[in-house]
C-alpha atoms as a PDB file:
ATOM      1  CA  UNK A   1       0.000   0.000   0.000  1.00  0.00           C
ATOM      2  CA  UNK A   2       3.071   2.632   0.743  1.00  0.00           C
ATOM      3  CA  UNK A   3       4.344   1.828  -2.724  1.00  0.00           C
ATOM      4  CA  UNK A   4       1.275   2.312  -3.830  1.00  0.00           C
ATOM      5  CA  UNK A   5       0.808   5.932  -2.612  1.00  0.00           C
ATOM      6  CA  UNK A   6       4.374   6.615  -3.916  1.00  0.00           C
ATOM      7  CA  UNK A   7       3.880   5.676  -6.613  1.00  0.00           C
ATOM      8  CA  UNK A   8       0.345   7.933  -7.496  1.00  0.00           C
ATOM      9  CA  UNK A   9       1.546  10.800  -5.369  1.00  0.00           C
ATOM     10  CA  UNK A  10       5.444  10.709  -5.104  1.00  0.00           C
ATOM     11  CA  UNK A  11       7.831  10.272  -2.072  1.00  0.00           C
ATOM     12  CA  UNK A  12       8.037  12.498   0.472  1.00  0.00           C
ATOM     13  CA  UNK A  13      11.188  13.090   1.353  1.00  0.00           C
ATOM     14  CA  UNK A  14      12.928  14.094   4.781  1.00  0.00           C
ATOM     15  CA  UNK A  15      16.381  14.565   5.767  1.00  0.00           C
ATOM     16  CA  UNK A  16      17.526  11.657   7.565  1.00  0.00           C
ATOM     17  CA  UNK A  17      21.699  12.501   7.558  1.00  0.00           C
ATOM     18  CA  UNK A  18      23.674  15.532   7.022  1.00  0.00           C
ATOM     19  CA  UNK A  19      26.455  14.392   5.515  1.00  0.00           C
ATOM     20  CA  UNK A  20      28.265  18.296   4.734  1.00  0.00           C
ATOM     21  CA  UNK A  21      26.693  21.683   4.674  1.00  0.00           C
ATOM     22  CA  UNK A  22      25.566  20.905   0.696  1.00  0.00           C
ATOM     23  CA  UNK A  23      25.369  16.863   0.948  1.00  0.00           C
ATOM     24  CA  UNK A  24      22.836  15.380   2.489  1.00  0.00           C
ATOM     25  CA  UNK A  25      21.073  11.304   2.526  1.00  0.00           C
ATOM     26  CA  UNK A  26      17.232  11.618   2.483  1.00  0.00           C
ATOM     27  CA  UNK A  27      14.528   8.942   3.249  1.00  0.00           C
ATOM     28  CA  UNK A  28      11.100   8.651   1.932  1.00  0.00           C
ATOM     29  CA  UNK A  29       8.323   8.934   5.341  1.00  0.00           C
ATOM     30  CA  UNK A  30       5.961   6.203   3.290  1.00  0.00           C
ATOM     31  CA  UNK A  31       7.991   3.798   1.521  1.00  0.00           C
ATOM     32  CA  UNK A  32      11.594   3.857   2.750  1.00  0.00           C
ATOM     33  CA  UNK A  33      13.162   4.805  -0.079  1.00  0.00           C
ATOM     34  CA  UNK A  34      17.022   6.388   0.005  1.00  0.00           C
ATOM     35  CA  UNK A  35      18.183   8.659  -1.846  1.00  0.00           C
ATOM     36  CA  UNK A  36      21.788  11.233  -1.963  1.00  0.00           C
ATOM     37  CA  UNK A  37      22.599  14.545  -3.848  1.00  0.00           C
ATOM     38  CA  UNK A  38      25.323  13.606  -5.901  1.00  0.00           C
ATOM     39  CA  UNK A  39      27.615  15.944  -7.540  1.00  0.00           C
ATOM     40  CA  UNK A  40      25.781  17.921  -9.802  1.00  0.00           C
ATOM     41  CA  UNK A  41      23.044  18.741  -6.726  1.00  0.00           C
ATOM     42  CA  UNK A  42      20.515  16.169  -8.117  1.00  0.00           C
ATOM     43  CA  UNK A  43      19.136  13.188  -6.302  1.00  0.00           C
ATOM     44  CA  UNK A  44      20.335   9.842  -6.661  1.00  0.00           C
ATOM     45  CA  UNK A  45      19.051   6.511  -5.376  1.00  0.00           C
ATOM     46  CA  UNK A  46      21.727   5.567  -2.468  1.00  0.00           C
ATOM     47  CA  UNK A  47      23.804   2.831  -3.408  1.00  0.00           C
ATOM     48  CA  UNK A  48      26.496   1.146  -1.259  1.00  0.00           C
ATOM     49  CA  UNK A  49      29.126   2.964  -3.137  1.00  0.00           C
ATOM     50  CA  UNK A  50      27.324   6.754  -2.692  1.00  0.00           C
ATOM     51  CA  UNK A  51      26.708   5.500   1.446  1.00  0.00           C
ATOM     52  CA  UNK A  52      30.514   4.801   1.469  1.00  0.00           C
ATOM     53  CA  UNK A  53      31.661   8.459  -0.328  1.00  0.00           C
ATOM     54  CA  UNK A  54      29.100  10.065   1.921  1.00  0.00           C
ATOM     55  CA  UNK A  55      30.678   8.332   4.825  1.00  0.00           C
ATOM     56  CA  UNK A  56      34.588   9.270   3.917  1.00  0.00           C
ATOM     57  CA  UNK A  57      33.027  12.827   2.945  1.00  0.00           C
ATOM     58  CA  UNK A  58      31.441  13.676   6.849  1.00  0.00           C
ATOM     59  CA  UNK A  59      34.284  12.492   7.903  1.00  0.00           C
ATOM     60  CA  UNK A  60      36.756  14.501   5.841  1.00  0.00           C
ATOM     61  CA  UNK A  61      34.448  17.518   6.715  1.00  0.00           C
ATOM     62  CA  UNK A  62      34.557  16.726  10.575  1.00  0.00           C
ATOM     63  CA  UNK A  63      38.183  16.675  10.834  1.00  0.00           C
ATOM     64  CA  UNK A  64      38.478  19.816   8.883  1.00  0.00           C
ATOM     65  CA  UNK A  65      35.680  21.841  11.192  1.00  0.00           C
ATOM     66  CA  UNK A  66      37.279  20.216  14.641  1.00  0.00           C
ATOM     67  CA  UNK A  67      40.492  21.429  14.086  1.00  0.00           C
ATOM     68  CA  UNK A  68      39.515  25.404  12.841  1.00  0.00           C
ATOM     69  CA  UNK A  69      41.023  27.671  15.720  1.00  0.00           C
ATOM     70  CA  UNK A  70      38.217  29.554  17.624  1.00  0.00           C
ATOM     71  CA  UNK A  71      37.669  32.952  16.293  1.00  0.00           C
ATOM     72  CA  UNK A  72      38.190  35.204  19.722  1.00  0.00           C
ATOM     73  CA  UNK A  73      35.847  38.347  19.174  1.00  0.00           C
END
């Protein structure tokens, strides 16, 4: 039945990681369904080679935010 509503309304999708600031991994709330921007901003459906980029990405972009010296104002 969740396909079903999918698939005559489209997915609905939420946020379910933030990977960077402009990368993020989305979920559809009905059927499940992952999905990734990829490069070019568009969505892609979130393969076990996109899940392991996203995961070396966050945390390439955590090291490199952890280690920025604290701005004193």
């Amino acid at each position: 039945m969740k396909k079903f509503f999918c698939s005559l309304f489209g997915h609905h999708f939420r946020i379910s990681k933030s990977v960077t600031s402009h990368i993020k991994e989305y979920s559809c709330v009905h059927c499940g369904k992952q999905v990734t921007t990829d490069a070019s901003g568009n969505l892609s459906l979130l393969t076990p080679e996109l899940r392991e980029i996203n995961e070396t990405l966050e945390n390439i972009y955590q090291k490199r935010h952890s280690h920025r010296p604290q701005q004193v104002a």
